[in-house]
Protein backbone atom coordinates (compact mmCIF):
# COMPACT_ATOMS: atom_id res chain seq x y z
CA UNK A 1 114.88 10.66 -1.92
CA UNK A 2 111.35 11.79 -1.53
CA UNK A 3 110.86 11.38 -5.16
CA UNK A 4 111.53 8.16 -5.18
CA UNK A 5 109.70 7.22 -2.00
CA UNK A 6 106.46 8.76 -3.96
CA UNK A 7 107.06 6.96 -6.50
CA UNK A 8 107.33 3.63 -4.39
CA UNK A 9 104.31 5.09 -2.84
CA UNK A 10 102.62 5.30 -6.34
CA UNK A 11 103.57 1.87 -7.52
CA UNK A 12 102.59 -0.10 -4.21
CA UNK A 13 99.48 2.22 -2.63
CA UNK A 14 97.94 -0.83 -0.43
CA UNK A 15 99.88 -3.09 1.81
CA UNK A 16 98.63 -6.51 2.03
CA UNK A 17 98.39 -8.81 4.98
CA UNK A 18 97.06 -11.69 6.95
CA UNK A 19 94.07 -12.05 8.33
CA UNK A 20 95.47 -12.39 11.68
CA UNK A 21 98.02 -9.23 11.72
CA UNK A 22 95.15 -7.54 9.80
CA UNK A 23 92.64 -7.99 12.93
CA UNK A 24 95.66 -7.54 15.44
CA UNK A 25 96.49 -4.06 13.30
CA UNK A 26 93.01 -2.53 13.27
CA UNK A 27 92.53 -2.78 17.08
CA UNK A 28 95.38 -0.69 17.25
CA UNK A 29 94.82 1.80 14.47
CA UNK A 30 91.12 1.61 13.90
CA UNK A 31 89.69 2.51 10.78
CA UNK A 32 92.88 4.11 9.39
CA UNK A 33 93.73 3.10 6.36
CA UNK A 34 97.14 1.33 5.13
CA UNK A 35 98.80 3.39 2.58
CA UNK A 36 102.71 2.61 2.79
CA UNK A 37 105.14 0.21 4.16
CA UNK A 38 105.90 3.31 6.77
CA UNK A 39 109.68 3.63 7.77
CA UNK A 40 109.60 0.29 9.93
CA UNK A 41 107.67 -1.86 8.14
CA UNK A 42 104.56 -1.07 11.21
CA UNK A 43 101.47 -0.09 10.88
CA UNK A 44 102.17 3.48 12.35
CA UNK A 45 102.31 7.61 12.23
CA UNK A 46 104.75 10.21 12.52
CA UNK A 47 105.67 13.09 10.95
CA UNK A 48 109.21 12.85 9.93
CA UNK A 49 111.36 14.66 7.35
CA UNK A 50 113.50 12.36 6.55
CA UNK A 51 110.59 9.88 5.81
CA UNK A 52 107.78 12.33 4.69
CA UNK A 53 105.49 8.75 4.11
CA UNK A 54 103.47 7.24 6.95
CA UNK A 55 102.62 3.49 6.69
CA UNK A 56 98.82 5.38 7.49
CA UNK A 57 96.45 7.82 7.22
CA UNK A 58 96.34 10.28 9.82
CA UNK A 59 92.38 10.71 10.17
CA UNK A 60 89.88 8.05 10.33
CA UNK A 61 87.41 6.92 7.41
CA UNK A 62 84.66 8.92 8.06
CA UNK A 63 81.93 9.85 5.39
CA UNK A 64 82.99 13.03 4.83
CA UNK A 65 86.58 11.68 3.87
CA UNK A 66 85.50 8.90 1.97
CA UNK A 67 83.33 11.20 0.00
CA UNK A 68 86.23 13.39 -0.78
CA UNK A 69 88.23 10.58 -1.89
CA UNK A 70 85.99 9.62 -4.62
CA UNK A 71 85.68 13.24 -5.62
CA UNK A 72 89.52 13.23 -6.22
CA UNK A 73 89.58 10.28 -8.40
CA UNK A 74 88.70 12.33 -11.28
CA UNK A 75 89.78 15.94 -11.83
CA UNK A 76 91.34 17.81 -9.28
CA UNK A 77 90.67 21.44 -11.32
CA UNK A 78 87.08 20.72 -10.17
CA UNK A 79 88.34 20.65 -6.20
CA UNK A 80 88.02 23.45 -4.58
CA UNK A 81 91.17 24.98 -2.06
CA UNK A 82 89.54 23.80 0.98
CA UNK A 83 88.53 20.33 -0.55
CA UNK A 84 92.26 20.01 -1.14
CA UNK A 85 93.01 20.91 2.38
CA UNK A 86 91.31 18.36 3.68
CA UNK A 87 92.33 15.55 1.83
CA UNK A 88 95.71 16.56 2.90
CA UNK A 89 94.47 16.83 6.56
CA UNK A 90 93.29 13.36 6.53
CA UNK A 91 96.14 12.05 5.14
CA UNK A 92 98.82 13.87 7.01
CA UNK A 93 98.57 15.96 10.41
CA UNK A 94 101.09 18.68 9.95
CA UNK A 95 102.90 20.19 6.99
CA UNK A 96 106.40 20.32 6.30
CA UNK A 97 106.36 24.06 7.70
CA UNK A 98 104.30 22.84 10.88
CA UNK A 99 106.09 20.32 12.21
CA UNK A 100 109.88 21.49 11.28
CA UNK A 101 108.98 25.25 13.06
CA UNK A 102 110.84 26.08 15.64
CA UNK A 103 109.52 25.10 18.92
CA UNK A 104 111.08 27.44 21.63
CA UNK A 105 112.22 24.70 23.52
CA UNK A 106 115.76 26.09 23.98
CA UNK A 107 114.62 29.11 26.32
CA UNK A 108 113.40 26.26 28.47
CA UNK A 109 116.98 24.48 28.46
CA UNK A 110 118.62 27.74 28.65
CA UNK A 111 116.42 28.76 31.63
CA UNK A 112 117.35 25.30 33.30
CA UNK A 113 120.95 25.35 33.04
CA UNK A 114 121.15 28.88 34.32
CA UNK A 115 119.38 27.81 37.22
CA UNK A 116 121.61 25.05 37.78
CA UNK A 117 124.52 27.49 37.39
CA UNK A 118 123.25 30.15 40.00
CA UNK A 119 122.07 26.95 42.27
CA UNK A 120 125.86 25.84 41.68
CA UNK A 121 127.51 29.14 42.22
CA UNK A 122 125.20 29.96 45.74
CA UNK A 123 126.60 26.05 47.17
CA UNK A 124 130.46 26.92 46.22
CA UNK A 125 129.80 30.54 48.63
CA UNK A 126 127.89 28.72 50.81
CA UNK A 127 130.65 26.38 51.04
CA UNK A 128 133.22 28.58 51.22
CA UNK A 129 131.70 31.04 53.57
CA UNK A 130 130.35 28.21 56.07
CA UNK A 131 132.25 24.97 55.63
CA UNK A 132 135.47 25.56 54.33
CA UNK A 133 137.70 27.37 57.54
CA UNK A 134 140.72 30.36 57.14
CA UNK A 135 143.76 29.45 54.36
CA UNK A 136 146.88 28.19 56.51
CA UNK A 137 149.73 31.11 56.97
CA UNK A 138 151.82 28.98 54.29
CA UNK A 139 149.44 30.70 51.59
CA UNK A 140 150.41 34.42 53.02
CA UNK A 141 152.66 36.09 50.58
CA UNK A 142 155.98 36.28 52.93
CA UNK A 143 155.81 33.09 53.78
CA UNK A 144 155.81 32.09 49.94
CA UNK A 145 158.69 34.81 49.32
CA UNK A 146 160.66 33.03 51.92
CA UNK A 147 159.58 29.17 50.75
CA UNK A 148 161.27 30.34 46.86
CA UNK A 149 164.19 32.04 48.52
CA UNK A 150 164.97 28.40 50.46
CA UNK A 151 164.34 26.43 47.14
CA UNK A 152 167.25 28.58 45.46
CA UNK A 153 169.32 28.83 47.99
CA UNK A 154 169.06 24.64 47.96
CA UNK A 155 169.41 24.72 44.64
CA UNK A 156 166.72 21.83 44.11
CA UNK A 157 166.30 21.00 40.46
CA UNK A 158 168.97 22.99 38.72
CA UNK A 159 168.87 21.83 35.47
CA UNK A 160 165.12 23.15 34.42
CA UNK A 161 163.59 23.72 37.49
CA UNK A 162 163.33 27.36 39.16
CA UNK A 163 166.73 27.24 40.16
CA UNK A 164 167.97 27.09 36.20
CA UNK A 165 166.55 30.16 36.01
CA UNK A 166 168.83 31.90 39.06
CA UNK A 167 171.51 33.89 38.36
CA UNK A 168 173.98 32.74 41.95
CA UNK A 169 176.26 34.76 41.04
CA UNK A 170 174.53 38.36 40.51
CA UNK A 171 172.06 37.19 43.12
CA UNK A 172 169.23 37.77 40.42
CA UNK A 173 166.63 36.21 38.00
CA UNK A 174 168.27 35.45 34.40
CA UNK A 175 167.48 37.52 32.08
């Protein structure tokens, strides 16, 4: 895909428009010049990877730049390294590498939602310890011994309940 967008790139290098978007556009970008159709059709910058082409240049026309571009109309052999650099600075504002680095942000998010855990774990004891008052006896274990021992001796549901599973006759649990 980015081959082809260079090569779009290549065969259309200025965009053309009205005088009226034209004087609208360069109070909002300045003296940044329109290279692309950008990936909405506006006059504006990002780094992205999936659409490595800005509709602009990231630096201003200064002399400096301007000088440089003229240099690399001819050969670029003659260029030196840092020459290179910063036509590539003044066209873009991070490389690939920059801008797709890892930022760290996840210790931030990780840090946050532990907090929110703790904060949410301290309000449940708080809750408990403070608000909430004593079980009722039905939760003691006798009482719950003697609560199963009625339901069998009732028989209630017999077919699959807990009473299916009483042996009445042994006085036992199936095995």
């Amino acid at each position: 895909m980015a081959g082809r967008l260079l090569s779009m790139r290549a065969l259309a290098p200025r965009v053309t428009l009205g005088s009226a978007a034209m004087s609208d556009m360069k109070a909002i970008i300045g003296n940044r010049e329109v290279v692309g159709f950008g990936y909405n059709g506006q006059p504006n910058y990002a780094d992205r990877s999936d659409f490595p082409l800005p509709a602009i240049r990231w630096k201003e026309n200064t002399p400096d730049v301007l000088a440089l571009r003229e240099k690399e109309k001819g050969d670029w052999r003659k260029l030196s390294l840092e020459e290179k650099k910063a036509l590539y600075r003044a066209s873009f504002r991070q490389t690939f590498a920059e801008f797709k680095a890892p930022t760290g942000e996840w210790k931030s998010v990780i840090g946050c939602g532990l907090m929110l855990i703790s904060v949410a774990l301290w309000g449940f004891y708080g809750m408990k310890t403070f608000v909430y008052g004593p079980l009722p006896h039905t939760f003691e274990e006798e009482y719950r011994k003697a609560q199963l021992r009625r339901i069998i001796d009732l028989q209630i549901n017999p077919i699959q309940g807990i009473s299916s599973k009483w042996d009445y006759e042994k006085d036992e649990w199936k095995k």
